[in-house]
N, C-alpha and C. Protein backbone atom coordinates (compact mmCIF):
# COMPACT_ATOMS: atom_id res chain seq x y z
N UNK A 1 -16.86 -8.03 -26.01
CA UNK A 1 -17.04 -9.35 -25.46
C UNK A 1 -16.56 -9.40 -24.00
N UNK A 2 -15.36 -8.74 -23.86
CA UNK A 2 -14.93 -9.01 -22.38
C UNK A 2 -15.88 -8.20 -21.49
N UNK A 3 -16.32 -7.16 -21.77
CA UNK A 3 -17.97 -6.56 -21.02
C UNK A 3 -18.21 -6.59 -20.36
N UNK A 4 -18.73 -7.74 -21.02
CA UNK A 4 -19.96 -9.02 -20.45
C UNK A 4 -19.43 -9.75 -19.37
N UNK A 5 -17.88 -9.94 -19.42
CA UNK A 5 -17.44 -10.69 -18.53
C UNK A 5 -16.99 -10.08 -17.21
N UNK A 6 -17.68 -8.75 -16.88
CA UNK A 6 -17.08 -8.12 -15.58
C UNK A 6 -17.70 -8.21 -14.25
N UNK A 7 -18.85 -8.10 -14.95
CA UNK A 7 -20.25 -9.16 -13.66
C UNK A 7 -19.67 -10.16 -12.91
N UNK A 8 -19.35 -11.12 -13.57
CA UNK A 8 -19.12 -12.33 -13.35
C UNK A 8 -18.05 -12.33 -12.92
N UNK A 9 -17.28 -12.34 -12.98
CA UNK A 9 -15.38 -11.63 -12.31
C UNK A 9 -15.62 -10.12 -11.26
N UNK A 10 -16.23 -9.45 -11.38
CA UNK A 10 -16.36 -8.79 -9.88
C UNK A 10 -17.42 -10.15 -8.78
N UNK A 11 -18.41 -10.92 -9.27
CA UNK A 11 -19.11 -11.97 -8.51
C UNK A 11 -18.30 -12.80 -8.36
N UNK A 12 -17.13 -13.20 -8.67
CA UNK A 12 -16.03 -14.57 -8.15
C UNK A 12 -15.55 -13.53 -7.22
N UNK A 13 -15.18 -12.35 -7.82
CA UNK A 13 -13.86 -11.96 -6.12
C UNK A 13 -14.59 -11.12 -5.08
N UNK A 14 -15.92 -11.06 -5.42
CA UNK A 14 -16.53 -10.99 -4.36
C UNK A 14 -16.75 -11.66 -3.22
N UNK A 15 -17.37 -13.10 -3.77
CA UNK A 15 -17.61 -14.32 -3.44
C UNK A 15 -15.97 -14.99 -2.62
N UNK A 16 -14.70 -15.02 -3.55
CA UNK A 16 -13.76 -15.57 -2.85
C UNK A 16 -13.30 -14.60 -1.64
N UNK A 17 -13.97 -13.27 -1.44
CA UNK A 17 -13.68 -12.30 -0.03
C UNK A 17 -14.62 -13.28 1.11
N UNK A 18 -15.85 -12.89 0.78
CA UNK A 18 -16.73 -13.27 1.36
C UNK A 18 -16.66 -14.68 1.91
N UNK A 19 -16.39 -15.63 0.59
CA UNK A 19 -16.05 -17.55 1.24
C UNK A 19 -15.36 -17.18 2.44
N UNK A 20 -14.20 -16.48 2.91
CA UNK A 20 -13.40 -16.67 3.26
C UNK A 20 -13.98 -16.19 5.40
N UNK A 21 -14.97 -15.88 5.14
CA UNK A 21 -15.84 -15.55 6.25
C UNK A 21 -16.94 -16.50 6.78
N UNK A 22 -17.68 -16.24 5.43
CA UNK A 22 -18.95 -17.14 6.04
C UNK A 22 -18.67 -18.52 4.74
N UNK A 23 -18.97 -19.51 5.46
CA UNK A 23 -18.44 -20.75 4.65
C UNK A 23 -19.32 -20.89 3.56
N UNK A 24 -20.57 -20.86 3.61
CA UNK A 24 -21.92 -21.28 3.01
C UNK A 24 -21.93 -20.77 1.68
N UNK A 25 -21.33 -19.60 1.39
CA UNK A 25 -21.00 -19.48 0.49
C UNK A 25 -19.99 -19.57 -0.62
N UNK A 26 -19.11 -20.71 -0.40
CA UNK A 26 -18.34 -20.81 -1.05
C UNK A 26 -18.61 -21.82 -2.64
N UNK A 27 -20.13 -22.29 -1.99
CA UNK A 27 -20.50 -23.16 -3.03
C UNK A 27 -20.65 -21.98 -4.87
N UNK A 28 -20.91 -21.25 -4.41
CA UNK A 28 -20.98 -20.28 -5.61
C UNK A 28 -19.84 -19.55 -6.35
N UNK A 29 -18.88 -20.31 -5.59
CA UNK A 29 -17.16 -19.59 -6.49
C UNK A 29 -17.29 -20.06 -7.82
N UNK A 30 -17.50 -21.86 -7.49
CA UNK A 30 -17.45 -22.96 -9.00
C UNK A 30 -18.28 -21.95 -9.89
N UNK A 31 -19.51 -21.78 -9.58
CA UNK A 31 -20.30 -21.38 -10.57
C UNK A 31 -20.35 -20.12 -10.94
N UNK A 32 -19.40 -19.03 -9.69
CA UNK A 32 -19.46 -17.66 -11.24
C UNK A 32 -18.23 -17.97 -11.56
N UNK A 33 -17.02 -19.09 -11.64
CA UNK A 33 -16.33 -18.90 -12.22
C UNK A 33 -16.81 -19.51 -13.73
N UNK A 34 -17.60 -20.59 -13.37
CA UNK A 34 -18.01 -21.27 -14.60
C UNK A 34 -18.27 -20.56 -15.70
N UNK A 35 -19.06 -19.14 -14.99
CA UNK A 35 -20.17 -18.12 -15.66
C UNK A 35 -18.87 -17.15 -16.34
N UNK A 36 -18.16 -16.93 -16.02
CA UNK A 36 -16.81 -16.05 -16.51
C UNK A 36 -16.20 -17.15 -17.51
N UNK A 37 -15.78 -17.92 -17.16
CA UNK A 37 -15.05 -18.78 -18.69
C UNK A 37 -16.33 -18.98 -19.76
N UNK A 38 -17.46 -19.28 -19.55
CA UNK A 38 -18.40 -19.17 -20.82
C UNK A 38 -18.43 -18.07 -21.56
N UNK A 39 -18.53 -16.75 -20.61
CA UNK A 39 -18.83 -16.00 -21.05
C UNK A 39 -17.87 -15.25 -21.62
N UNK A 40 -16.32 -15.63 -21.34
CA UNK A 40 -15.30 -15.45 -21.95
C UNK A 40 -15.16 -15.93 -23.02
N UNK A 41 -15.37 -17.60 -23.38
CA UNK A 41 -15.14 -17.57 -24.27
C UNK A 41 -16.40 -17.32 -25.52
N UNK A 42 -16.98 -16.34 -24.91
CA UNK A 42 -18.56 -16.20 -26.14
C UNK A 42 -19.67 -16.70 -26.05
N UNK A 43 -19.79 -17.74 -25.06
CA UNK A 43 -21.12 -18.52 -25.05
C UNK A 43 -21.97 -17.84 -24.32
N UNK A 44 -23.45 -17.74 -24.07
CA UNK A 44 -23.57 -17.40 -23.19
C UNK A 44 -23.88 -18.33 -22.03
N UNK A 45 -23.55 -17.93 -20.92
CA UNK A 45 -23.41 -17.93 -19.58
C UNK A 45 -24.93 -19.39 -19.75
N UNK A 46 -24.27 -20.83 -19.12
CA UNK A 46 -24.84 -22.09 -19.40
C UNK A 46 -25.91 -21.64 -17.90
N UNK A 47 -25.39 -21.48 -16.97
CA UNK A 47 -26.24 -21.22 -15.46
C UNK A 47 -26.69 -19.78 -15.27
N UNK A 48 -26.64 -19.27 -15.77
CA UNK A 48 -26.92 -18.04 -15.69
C UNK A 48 -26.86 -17.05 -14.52
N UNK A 49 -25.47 -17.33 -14.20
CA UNK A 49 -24.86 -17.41 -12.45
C UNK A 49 -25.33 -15.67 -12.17
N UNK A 50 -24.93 -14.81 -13.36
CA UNK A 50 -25.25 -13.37 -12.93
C UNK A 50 -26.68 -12.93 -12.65
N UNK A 51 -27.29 -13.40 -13.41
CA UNK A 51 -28.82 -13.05 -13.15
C UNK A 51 -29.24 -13.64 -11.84
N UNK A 52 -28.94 -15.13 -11.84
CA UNK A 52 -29.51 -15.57 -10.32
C UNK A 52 -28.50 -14.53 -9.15
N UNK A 53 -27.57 -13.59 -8.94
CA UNK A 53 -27.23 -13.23 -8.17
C UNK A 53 -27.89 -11.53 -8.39
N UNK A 54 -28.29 -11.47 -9.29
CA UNK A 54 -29.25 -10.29 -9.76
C UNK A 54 -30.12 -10.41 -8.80
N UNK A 55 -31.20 -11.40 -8.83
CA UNK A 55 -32.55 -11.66 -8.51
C UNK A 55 -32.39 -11.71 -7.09
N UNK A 56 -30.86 -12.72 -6.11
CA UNK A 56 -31.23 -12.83 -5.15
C UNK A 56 -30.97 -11.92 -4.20
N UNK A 57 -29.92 -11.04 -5.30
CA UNK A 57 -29.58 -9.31 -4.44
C UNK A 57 -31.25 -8.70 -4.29
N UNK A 58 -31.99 -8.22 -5.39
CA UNK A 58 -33.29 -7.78 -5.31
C UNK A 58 -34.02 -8.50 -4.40
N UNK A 59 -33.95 -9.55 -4.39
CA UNK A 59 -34.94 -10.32 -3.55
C UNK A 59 -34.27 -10.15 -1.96
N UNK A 60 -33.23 -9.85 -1.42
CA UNK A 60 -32.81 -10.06 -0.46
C UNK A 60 -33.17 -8.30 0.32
N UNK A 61 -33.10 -7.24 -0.93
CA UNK A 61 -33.26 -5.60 -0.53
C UNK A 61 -34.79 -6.07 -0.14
N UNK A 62 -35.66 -6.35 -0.62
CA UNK A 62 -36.86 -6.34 -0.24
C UNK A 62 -37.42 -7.26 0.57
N UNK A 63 -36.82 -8.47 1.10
CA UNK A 63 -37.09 -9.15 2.39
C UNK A 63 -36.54 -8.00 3.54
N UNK A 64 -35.62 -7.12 3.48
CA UNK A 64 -35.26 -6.56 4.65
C UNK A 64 -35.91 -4.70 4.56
N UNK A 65 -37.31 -4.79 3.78
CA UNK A 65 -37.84 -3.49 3.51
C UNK A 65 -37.40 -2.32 2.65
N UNK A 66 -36.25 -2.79 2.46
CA UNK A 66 -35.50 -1.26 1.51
C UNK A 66 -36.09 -1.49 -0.32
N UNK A 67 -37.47 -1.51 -0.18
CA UNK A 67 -37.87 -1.38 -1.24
C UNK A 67 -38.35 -0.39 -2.44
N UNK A 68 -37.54 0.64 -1.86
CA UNK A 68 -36.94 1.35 -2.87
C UNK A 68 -35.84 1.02 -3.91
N UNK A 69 -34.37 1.01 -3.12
CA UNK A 69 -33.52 0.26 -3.65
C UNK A 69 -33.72 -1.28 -4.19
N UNK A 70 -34.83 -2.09 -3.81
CA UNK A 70 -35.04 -3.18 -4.84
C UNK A 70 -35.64 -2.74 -6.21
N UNK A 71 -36.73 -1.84 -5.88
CA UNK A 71 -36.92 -1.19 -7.52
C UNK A 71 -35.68 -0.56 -7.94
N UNK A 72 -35.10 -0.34 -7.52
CA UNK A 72 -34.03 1.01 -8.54
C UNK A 72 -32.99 -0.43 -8.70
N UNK A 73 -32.51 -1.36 -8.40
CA UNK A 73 -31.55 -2.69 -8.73
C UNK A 73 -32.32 -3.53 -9.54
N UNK A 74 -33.58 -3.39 -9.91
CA UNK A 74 -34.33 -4.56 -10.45
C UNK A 74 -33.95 -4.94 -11.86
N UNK A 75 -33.50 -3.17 -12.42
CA UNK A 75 -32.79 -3.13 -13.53
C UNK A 75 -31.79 -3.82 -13.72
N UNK A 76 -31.05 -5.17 -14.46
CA UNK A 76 -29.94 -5.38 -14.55
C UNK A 76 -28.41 -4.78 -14.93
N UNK A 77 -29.02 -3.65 -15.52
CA UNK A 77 -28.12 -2.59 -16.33
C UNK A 77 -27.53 -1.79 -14.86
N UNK A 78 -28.41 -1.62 -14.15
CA UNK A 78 -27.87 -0.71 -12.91
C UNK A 78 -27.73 -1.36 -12.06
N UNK A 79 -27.36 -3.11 -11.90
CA UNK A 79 -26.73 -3.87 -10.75
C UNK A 79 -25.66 -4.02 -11.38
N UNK A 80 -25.46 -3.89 -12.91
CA UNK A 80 -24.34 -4.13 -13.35
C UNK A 80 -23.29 -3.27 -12.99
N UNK A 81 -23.94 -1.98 -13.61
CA UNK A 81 -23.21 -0.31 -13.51
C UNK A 81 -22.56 -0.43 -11.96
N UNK A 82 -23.38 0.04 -10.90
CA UNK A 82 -23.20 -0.30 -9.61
C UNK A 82 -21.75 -1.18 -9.15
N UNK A 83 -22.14 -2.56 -9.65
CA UNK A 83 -21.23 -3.38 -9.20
C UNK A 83 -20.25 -3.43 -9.60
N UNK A 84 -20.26 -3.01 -10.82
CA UNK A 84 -18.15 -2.65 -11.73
C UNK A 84 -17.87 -1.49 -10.96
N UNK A 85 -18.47 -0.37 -11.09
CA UNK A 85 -17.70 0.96 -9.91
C UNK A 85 -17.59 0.41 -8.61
N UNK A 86 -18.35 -0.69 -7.86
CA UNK A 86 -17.92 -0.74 -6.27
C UNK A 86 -16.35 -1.22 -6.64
N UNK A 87 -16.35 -2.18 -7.33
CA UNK A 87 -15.03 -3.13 -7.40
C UNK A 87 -14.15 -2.13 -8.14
N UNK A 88 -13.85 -1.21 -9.02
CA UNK A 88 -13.20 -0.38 -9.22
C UNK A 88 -12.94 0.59 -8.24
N UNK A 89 -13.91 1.24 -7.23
CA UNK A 89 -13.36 1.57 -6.14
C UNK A 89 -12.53 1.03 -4.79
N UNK A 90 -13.38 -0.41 -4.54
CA UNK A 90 -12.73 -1.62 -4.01
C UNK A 90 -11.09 -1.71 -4.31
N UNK A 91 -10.66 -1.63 -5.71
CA UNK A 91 -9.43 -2.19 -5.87
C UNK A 91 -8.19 -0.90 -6.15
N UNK A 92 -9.44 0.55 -6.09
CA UNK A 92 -7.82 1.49 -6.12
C UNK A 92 -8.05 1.78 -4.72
N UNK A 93 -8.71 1.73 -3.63
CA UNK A 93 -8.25 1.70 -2.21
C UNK A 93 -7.91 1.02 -1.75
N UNK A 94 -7.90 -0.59 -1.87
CA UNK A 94 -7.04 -1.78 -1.80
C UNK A 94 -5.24 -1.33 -2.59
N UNK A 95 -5.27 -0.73 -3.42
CA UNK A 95 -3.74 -0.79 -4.17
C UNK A 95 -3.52 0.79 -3.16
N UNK A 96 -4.33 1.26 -3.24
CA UNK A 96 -3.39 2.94 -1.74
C UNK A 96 -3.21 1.64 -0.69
N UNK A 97 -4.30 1.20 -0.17
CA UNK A 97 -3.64 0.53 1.36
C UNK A 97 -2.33 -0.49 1.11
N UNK A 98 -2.27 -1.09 -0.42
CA UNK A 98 -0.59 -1.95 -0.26
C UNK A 98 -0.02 -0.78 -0.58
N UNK A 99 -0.03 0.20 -1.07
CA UNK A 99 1.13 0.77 -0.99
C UNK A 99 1.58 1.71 -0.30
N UNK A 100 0.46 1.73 1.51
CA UNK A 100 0.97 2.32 2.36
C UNK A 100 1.55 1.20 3.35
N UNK A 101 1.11 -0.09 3.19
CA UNK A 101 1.98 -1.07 3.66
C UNK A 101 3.53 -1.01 3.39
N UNK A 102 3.18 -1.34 2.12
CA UNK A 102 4.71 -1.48 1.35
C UNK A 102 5.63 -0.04 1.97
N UNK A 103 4.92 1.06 2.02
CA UNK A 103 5.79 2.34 2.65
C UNK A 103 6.56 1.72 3.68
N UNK A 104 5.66 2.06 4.42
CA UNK A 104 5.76 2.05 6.22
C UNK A 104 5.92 0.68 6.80
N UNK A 105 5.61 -0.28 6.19
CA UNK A 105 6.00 -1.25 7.09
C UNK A 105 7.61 -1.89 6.12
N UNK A 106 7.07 -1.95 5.03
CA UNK A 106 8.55 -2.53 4.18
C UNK A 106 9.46 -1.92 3.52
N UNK A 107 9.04 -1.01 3.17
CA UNK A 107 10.60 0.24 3.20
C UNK A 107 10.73 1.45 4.61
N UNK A 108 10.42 0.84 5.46
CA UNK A 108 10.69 1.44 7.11
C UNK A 108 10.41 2.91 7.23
N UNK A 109 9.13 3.22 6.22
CA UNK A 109 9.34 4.92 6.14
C UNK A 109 8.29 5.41 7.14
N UNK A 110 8.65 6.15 8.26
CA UNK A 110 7.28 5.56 9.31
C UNK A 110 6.47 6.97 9.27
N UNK A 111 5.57 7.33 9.09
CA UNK A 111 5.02 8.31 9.04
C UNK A 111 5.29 9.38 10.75
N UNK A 112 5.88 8.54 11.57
CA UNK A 112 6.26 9.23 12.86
C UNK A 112 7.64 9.65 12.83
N UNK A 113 8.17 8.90 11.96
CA UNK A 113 9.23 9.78 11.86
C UNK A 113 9.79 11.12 11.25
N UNK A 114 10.88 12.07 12.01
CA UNK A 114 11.38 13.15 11.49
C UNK A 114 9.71 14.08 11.69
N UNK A 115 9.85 15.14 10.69
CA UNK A 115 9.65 16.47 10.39
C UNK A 115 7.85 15.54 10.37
N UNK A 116 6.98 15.63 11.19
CA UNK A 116 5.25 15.20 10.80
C UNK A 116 4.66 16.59 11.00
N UNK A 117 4.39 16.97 9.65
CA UNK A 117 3.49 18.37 10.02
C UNK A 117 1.97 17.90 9.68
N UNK A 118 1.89 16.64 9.28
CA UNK A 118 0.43 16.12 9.38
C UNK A 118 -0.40 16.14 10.48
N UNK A 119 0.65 16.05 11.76
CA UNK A 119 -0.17 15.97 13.16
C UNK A 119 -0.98 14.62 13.17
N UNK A 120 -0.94 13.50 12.37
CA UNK A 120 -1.64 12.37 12.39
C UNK A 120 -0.27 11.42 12.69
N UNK A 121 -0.11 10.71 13.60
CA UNK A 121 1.03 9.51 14.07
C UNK A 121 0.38 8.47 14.81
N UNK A 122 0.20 7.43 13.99
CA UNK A 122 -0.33 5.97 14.58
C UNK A 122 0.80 5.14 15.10
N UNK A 123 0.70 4.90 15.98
CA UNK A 123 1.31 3.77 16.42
C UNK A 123 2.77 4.47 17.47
């Protein structure tokens, strides 16, 4: 059951990156969150928030010619596949970058300091 619900929860924190840029889209947070609590709790999905972001991904590869990749996404199974590995890659290079924050900036460990046989020193 929870599955089903990863579409829809990688499409909210997509969407709440994205709101946070271009405004216009923020109207679509309400509704994949809507689409994640239905589909959480078993129903299916009342708006059918994933598919319409299915269709307007496909529809958007092939307004800009890459109509190859609109056939090979047309499949829902492989916008799905696709979109859980981006956000699984998304979020273990997001958790390396806090926890080269957390290094170097909040436990003061500076990569310039002492012994660098990396030969890489920013800053």
């Amino acid at each position: 059951m929870v599955l089903f619900c990863l579409p829809c929860i990688a499409l909210v924190l997509y969407f709440l990156v994205v709101s946070i840029f271009v405004p216009r889209y923020r109207v679509y947070i309400k509704e994949a969150w809507r689409c994640f609590l239905d589909k959480l709790k078993g129903k299916k999905c009342s708006i059918s928030f994933d598919e319409r972001m299915h269709k307007a991904f496909v529809m958007w590869l092939a307004r800009h010619n890459k109509l190859g990749m609109a056939r090979y996404f047309s499949s829902k199974k492989k916008f799905d596949f696709w979109l859980g590995f981006s956000v699984i890659i998304f979020t273990v290079v997001s958790t390396w970058l806090l926890w080269l924050l957390i290094k170097f900036v909040i436990l003061g460990k500076s990569p310039c300091a002492g012994n660098n046989q990396t030969g890489v020193c920013v800053g």
